[in-house]
C-alpha atoms as a PDB file:
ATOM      1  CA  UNK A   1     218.474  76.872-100.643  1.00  0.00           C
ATOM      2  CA  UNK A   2     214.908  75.748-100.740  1.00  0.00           C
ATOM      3  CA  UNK A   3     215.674  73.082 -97.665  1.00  0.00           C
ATOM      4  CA  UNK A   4     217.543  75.655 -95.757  1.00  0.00           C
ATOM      5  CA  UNK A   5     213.972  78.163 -96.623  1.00  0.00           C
ATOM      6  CA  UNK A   6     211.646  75.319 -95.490  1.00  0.00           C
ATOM      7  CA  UNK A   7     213.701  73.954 -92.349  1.00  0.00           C
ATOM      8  CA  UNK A   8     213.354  78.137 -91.394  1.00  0.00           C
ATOM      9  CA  UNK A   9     209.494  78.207 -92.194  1.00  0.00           C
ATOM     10  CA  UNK A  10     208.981  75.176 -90.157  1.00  0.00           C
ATOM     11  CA  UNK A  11     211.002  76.746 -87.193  1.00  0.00           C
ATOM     12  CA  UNK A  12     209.478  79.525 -87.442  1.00  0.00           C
ATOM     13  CA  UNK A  13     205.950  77.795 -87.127  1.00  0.00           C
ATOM     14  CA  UNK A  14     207.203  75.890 -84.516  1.00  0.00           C
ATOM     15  CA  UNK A  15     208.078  78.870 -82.040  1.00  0.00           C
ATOM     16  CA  UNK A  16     204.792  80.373 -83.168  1.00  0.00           C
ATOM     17  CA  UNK A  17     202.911  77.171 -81.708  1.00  0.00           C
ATOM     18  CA  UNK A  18     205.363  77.081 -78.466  1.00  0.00           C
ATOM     19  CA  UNK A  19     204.663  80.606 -78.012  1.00  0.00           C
ATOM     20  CA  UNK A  20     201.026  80.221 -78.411  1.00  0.00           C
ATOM     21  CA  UNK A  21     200.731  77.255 -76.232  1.00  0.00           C
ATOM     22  CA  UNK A  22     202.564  79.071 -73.688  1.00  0.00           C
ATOM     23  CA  UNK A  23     200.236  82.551 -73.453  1.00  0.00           C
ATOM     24  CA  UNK A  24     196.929  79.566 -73.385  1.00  0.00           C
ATOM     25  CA  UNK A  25     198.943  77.911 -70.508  1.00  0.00           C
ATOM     26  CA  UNK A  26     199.786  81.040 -69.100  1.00  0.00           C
ATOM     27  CA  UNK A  27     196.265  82.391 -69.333  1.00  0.00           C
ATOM     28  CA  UNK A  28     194.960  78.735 -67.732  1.00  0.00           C
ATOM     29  CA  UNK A  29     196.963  78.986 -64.888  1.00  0.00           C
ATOM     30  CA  UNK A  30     196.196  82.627 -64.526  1.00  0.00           C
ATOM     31  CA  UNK A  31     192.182  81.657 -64.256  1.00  0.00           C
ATOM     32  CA  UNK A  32     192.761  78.772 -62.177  1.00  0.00           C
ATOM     33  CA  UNK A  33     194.683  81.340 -59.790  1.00  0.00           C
ATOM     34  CA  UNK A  34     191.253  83.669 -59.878  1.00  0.00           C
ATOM     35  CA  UNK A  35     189.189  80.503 -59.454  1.00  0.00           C
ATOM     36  CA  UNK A  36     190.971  79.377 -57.067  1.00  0.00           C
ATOM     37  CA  UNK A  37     191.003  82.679 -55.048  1.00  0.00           C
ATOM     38  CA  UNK A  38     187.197  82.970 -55.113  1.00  0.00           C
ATOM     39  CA  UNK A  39     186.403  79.995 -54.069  1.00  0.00           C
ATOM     40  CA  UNK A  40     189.104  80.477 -51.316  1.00  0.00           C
ATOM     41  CA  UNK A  41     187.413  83.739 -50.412  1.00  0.00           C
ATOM     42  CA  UNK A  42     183.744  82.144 -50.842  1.00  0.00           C
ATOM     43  CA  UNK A  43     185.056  79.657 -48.007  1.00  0.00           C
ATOM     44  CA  UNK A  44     186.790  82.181 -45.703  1.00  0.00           C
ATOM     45  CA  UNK A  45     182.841  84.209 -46.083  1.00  0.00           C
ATOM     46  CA  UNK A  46     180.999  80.601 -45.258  1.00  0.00           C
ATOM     47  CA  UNK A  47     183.818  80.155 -42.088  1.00  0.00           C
ATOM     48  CA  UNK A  48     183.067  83.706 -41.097  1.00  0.00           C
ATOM     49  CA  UNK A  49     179.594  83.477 -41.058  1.00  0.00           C
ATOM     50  CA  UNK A  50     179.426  79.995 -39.438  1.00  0.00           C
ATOM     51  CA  UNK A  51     181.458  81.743 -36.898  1.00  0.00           C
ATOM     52  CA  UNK A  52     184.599  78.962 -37.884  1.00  0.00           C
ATOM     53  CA  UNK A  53     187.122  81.453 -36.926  1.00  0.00           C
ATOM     54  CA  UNK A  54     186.957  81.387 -33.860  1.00  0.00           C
ATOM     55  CA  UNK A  55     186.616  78.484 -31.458  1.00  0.00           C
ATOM     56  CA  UNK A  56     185.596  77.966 -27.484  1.00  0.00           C
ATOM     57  CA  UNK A  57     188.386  74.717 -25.997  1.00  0.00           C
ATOM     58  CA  UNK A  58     186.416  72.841 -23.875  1.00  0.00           C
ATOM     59  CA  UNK A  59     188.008  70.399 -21.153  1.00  0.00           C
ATOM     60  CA  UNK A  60     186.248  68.477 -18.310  1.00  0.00           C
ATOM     61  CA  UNK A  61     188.058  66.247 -15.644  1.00  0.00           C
ATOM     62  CA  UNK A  62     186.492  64.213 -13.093  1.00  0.00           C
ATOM     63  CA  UNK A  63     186.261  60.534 -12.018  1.00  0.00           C
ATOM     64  CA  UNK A  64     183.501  58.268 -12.882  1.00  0.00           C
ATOM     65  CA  UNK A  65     181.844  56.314 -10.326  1.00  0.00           C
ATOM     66  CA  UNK A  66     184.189  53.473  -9.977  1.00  0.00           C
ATOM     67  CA  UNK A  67     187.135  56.294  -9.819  1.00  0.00           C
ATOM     68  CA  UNK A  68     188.158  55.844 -13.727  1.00  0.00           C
ATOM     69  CA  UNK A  69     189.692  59.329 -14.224  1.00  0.00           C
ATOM     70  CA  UNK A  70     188.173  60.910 -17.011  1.00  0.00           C
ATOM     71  CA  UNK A  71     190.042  63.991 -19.271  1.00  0.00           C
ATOM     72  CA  UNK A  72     187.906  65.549 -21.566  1.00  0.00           C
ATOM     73  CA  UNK A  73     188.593  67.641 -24.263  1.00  0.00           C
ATOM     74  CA  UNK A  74     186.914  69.104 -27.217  1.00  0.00           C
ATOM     75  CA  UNK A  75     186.574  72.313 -29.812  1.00  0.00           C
ATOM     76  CA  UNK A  76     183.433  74.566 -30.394  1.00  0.00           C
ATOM     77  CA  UNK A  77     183.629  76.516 -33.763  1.00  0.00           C
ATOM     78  CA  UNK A  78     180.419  76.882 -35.130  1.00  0.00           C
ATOM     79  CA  UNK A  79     177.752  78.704 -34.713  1.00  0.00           C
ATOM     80  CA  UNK A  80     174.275  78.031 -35.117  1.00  0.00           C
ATOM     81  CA  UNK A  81     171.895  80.431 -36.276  1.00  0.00           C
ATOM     82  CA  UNK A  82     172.726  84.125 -36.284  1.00  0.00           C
ATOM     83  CA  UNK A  83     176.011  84.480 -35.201  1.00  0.00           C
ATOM     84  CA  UNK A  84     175.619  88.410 -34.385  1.00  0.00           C
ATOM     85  CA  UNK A  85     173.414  87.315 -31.452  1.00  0.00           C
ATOM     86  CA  UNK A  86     174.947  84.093 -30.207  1.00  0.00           C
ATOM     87  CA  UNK A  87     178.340  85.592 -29.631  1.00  0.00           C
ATOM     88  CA  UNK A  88     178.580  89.241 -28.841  1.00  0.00           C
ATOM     89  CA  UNK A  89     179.607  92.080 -26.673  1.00  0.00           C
ATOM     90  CA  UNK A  90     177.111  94.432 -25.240  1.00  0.00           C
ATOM     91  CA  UNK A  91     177.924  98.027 -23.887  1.00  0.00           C
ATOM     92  CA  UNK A  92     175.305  98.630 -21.288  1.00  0.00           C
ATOM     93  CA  UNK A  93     176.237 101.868 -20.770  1.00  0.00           C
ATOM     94  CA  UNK A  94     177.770 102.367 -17.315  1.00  0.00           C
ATOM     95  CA  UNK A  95     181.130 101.203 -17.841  1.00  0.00           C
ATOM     96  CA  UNK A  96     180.409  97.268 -17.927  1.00  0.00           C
ATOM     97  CA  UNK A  97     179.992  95.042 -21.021  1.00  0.00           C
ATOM     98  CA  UNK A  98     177.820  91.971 -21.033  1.00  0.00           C
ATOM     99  CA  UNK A  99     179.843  89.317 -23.059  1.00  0.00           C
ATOM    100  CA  UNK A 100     177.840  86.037 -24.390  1.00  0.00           C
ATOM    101  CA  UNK A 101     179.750  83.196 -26.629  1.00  0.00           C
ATOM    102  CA  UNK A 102     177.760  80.026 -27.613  1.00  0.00           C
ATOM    103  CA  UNK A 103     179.338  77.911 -29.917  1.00  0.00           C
ATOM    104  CA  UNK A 104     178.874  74.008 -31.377  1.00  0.00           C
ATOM    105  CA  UNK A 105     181.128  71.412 -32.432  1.00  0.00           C
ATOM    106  CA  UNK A 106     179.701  70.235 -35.345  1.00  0.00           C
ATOM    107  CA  UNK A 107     175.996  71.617 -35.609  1.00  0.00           C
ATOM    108  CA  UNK A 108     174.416  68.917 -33.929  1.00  0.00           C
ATOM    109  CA  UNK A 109     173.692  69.245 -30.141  1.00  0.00           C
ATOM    110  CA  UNK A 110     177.373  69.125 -28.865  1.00  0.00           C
ATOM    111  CA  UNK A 111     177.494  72.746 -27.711  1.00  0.00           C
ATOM    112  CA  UNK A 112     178.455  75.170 -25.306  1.00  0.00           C
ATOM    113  CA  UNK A 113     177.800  78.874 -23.399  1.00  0.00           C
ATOM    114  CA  UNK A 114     178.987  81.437 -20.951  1.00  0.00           C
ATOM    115  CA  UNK A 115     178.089  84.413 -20.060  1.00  0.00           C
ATOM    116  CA  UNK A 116     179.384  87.031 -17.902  1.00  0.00           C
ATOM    117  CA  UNK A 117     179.508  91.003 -16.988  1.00  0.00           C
ATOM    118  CA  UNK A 118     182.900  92.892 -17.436  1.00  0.00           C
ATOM    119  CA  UNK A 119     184.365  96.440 -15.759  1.00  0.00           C
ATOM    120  CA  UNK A 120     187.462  96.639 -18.400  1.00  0.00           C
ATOM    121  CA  UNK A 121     187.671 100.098 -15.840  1.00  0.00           C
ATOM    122  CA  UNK A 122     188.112  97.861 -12.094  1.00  0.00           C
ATOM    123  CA  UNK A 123     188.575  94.271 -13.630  1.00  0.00           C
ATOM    124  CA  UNK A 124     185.588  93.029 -12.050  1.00  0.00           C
ATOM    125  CA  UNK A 125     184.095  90.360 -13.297  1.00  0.00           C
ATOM    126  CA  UNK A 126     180.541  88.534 -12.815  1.00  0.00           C
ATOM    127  CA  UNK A 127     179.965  84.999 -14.616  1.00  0.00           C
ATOM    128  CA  UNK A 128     176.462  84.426 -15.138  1.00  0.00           C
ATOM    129  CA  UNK A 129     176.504  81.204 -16.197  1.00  0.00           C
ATOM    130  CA  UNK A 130     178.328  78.117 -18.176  1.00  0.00           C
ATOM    131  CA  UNK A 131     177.549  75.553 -19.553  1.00  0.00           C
ATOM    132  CA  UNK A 132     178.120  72.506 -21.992  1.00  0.00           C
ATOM    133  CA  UNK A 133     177.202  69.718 -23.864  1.00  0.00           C
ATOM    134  CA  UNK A 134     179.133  66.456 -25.663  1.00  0.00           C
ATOM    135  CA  UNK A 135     179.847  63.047 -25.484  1.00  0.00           C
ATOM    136  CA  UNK A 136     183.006  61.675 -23.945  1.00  0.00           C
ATOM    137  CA  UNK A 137     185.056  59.906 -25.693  1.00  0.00           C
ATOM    138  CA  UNK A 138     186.228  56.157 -24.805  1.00  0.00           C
ATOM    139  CA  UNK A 139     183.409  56.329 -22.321  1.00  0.00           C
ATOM    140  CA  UNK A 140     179.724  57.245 -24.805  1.00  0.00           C
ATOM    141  CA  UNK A 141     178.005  58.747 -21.856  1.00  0.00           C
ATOM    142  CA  UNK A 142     176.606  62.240 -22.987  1.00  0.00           C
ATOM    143  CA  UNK A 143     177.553  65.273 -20.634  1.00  0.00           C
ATOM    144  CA  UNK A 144     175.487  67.584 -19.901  1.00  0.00           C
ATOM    145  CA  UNK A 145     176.995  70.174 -17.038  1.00  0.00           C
ATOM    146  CA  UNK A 146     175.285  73.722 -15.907  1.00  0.00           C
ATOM    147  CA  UNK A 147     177.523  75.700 -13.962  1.00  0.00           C
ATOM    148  CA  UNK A 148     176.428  78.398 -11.595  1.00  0.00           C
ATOM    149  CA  UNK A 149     175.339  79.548  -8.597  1.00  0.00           C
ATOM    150  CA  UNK A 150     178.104  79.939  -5.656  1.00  0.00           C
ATOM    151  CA  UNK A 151     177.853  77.014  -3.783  1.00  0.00           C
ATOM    152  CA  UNK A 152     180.123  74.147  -3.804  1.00  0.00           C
ATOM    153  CA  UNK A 153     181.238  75.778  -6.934  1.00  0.00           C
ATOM    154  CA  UNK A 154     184.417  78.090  -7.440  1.00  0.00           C
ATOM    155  CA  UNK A 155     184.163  79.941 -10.938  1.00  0.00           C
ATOM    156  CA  UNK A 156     187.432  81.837 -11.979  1.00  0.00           C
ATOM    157  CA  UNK A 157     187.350  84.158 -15.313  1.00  0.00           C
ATOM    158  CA  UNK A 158     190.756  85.269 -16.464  1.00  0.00           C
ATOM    159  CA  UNK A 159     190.375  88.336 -19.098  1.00  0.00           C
ATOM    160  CA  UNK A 160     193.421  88.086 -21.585  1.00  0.00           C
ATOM    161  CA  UNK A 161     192.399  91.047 -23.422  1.00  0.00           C
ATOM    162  CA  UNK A 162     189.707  93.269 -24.551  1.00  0.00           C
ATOM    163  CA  UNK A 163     188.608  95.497 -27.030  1.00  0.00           C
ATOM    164  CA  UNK A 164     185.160  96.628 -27.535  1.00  0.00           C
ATOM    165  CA  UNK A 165     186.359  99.301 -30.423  1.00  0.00           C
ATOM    166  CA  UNK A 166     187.353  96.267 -32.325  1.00  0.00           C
ATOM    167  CA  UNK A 167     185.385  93.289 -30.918  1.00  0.00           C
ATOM    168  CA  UNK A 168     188.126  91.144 -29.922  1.00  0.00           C
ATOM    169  CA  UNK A 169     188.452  89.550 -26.678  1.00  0.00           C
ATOM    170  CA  UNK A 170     190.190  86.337 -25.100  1.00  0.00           C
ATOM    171  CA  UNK A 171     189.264  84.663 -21.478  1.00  0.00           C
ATOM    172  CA  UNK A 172     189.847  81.651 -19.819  1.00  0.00           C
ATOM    173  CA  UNK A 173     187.222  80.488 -17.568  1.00  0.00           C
ATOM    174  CA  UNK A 174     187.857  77.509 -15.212  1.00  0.00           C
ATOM    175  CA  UNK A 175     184.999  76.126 -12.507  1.00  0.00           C
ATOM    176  CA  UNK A 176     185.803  73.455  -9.987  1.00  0.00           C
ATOM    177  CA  UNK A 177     183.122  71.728  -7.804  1.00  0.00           C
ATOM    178  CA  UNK A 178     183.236  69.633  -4.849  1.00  0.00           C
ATOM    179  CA  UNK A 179     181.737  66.239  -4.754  1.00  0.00           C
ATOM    180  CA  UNK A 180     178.821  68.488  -3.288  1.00  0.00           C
ATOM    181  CA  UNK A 181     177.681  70.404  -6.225  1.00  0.00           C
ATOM    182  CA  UNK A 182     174.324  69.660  -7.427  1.00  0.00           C
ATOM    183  CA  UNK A 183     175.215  69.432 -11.030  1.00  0.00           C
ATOM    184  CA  UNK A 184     178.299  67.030 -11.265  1.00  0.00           C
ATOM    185  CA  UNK A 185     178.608  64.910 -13.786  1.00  0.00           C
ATOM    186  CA  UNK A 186     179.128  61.936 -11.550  1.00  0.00           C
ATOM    187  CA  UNK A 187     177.548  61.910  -8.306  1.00  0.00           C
ATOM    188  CA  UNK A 188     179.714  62.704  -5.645  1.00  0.00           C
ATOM    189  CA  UNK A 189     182.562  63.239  -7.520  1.00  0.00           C
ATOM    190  CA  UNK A 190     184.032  66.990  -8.277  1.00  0.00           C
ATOM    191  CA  UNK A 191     185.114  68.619 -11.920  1.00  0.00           C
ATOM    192  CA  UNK A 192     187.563  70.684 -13.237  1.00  0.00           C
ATOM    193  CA  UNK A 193     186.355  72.417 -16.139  1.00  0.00           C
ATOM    194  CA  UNK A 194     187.962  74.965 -18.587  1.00  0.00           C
ATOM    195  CA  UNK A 195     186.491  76.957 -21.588  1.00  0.00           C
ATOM    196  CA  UNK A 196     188.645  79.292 -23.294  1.00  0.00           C
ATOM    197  CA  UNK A 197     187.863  81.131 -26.162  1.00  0.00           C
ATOM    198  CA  UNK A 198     189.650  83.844 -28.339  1.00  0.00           C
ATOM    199  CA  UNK A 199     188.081  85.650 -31.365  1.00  0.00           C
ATOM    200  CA  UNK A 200     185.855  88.316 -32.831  1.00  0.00           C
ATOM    201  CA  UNK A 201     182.589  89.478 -31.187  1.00  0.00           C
ATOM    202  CA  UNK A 202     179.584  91.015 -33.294  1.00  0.00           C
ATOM    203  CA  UNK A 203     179.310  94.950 -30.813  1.00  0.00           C
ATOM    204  CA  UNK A 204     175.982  96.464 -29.636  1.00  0.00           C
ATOM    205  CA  UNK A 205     175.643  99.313 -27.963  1.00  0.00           C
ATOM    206  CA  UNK A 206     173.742 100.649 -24.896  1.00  0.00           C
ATOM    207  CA  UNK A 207     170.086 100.788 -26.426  1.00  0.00           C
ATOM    208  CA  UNK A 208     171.044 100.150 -30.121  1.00  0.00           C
ATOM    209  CA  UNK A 209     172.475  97.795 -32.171  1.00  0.00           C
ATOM    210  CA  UNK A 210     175.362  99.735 -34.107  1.00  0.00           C
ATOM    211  CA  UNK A 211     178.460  97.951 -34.599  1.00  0.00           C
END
């Protein structure tokens, strides 16, 4: 009888101990979840404010001097500084916005910009300038490639949508220069370039600066 009594006791004890070691694991997991979430929602902050979330695609194609084709390609995410006034939409007030996006690779020099004036009302557009900044791969020469003005330049700005209530917008912008243009990359030898870019754009308005 006494066995049978201490075999129970020890049983007993034993499921107290499982059951215990189950609420501390239970409770462990449960503040590695919350750890886990803030830190996920400290980096998501850090991204947002680095501007991380959204990115400008930059590609480049030409031909170097001795005709090696070149293909360029690279991602802007970042930006550097204040990000309300390096990418942001602009009401001026008469029915156009004034739309500027500068963004870097990796917070060195490797960056790029565009700016432009948008009717959302007629679709017209005015690009007032691009322009970027990187090294090309394979090849270690650093680009550096303004693009404006309208001659021996064609500059083509696609809106895929826009929303000034909201801040999103999305455009494709794609510039191709003869083997005139002042500002190729190689002398004599014309570019394709693309930037696109897709994201979230900090909103002033005509003579203020209210979201």
């Amino acid at each position: 009888m006494f066995k049978k009594l201490r075999i129970a006791f020890i049983a007993v004890v034993a499921l107290g101990v499982i059951s215990s070691c189950n609420k501390q694991l239970k409770e462990d997991i449960d503040d590695l979840e919350k750890k886990l979430a803030e830190e996920q929602a400290k980096t998501q902050q850090l991204q947002n404010g680095l501007g991380a979330t959204s990115c400008a695609n930059v590609r480049m194609r030409t031909n170097t001097g001795d005709d090696v084709a070149i293909d360029f390609t690279d991602q802007y995410c970042f930006t550097y500084g204040d990000a309300n006034s390096d990418t942001y939409i602009q009401d001026n007030g008469d029915s156009t916005y004034y739309v500027y996006v500068e963004k870097y690779g990796n917070l060195d020099d490797n960056y790029t910009y565009i700016s432009f004036t948008f009717n959302p009302y007629t679709g017209e557009k005015d690009v007032d300038y691009a322009y970027f900044r990187a090294g090309i791969d394979g090849v270690g020469d650093e680009v550096r490639v303004d693009l404006d003005g309208t001659t021996d330049i064609t500059q083509t700005l696609v809106i895929n949508s826009f929303d000034f209530n909201t801040g999103n917008i999305s455009f494709s912008y794609t510039a191709v220069t003869t083997e005139n243009y002042y500002d190729n990359y190689y002398s004599d030898k014309p570019m394709t370039v693309n930037i696109d870019f897709s994201g979230k754009l900090f909103r002033y308005r005509y003579n203020t600066s209210n979201r």
